[in-house]
C-alpha atoms as a PDB file:
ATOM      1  CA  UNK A   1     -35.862  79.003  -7.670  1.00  0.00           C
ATOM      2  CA  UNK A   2     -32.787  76.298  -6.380  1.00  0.00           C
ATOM      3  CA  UNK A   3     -33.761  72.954  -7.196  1.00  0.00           C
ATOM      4  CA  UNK A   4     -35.018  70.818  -4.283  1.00  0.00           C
ATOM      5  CA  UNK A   5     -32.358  68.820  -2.882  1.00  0.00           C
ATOM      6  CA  UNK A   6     -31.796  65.304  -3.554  1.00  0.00           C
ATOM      7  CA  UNK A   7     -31.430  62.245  -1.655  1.00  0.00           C
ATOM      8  CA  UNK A   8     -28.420  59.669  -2.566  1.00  0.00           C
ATOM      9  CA  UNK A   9     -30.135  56.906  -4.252  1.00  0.00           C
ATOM     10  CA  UNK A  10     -29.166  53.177  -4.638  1.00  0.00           C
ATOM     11  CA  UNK A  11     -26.054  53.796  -6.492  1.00  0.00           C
ATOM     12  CA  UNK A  12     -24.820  55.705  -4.035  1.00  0.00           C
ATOM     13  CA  UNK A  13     -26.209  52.752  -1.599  1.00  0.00           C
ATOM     14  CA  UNK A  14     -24.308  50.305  -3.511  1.00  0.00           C
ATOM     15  CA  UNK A  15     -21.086  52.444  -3.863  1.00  0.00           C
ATOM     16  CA  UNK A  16     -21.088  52.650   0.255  1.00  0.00           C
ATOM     17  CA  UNK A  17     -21.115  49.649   1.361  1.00  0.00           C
ATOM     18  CA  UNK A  18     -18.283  48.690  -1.474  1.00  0.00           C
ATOM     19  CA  UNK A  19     -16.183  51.451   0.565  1.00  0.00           C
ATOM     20  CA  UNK A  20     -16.315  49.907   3.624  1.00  0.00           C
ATOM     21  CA  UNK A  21     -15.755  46.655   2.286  1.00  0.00           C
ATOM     22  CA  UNK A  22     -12.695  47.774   0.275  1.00  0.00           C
ATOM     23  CA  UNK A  23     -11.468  49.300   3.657  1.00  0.00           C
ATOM     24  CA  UNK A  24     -11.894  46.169   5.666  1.00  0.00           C
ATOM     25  CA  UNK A  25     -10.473  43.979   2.911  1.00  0.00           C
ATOM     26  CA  UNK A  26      -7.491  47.008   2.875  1.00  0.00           C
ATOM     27  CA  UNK A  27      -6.968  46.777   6.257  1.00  0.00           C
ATOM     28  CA  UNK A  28      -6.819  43.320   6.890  1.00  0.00           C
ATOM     29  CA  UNK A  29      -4.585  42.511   3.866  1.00  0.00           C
ATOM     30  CA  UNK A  30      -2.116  45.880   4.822  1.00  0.00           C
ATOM     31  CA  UNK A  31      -1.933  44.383   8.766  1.00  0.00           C
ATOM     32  CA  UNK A  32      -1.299  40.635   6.895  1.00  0.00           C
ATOM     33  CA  UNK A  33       1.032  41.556   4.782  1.00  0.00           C
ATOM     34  CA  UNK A  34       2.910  43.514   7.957  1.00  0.00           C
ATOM     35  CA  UNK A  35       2.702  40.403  10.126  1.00  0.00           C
ATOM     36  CA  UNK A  36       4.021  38.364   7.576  1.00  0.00           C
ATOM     37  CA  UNK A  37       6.622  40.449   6.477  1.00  0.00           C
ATOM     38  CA  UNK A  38       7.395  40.311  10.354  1.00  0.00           C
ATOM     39  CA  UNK A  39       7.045  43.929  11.254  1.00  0.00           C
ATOM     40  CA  UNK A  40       4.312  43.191  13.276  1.00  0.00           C
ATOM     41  CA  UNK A  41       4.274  40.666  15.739  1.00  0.00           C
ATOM     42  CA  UNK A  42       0.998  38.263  16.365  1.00  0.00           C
ATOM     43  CA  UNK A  43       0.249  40.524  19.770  1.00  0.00           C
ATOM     44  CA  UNK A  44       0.605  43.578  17.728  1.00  0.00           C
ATOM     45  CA  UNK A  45      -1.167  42.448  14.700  1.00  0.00           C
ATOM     46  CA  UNK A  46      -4.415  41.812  17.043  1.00  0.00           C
ATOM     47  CA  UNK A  47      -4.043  44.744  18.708  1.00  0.00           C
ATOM     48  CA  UNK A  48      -3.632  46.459  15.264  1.00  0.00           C
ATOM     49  CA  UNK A  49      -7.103  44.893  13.977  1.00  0.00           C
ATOM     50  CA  UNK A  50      -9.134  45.279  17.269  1.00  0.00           C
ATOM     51  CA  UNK A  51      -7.965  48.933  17.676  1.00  0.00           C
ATOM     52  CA  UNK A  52      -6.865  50.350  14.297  1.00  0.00           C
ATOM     53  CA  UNK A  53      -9.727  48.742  12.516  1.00  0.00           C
ATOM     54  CA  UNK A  54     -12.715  50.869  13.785  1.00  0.00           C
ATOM     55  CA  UNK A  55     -11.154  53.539  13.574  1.00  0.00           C
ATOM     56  CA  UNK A  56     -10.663  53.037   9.855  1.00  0.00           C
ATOM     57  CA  UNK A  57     -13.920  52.111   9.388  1.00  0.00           C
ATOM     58  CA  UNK A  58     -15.533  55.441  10.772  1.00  0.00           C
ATOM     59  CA  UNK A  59     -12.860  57.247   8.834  1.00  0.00           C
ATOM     60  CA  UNK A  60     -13.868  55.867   5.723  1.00  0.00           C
ATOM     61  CA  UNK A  61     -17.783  55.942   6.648  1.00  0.00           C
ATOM     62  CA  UNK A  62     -17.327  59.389   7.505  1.00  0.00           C
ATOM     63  CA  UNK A  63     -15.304  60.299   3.914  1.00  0.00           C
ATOM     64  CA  UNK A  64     -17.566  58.036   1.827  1.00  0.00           C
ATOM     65  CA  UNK A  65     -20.802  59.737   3.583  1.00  0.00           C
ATOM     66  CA  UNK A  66     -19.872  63.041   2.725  1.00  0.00           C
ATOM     67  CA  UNK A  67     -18.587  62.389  -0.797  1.00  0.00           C
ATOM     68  CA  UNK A  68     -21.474  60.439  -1.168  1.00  0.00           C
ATOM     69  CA  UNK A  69     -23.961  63.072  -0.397  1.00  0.00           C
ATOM     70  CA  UNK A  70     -25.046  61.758   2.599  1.00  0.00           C
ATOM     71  CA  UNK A  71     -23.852  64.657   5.131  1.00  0.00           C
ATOM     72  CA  UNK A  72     -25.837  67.497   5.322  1.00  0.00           C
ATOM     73  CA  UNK A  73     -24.965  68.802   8.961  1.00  0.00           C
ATOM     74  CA  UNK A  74     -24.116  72.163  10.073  1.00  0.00           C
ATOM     75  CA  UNK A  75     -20.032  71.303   9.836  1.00  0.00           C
ATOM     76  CA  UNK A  76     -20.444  70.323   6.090  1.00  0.00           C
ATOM     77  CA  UNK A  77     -22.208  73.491   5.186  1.00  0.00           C
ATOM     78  CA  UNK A  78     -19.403  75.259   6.972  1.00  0.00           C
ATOM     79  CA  UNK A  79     -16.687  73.701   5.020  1.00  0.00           C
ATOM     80  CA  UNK A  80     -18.822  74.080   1.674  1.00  0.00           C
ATOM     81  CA  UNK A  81     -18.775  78.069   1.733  1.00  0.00           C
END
């Protein structure tokens, strides 16, 4: 009989939202350091942080869900097999 499956638990809580902090703290320091380096001007810097930045975010909320055991949809059964 397969064991019964198992639901992430704090840890994996706790190693979530450190993921999406790390990528907001990434993000902000890589479009920073661009602006500052002046490959990025202020207009494009904003731009970069209102559009780039959620987009990042579900990225990484999407990767740390499914490494995290959090995914159990029909598309991550399909890539499991």
């Amino acid at each position: 009989m397969p064991d019964p499956p198992r639901s992430p638990g704090p840890a994996a809580d706790r190693a979530f939202a450190l993921g999406l902090r790390g990528t907001v703290v990434g993000v902000l320091l890589g479009i920073g350091l661009l602006y500052l380096a002046g490959v990025l001007t202020a207009r494009d810097a904003v731009l970069a942080v209102v559009l780039g930045g959620p987009v990042a975010i579900i990225l990484a909320s999407c990767v740390l869900g499914v490494w995290l055991g959090y995914s159990k949809d029909a598309l991550d059964v399909a890539l499991s097999r």
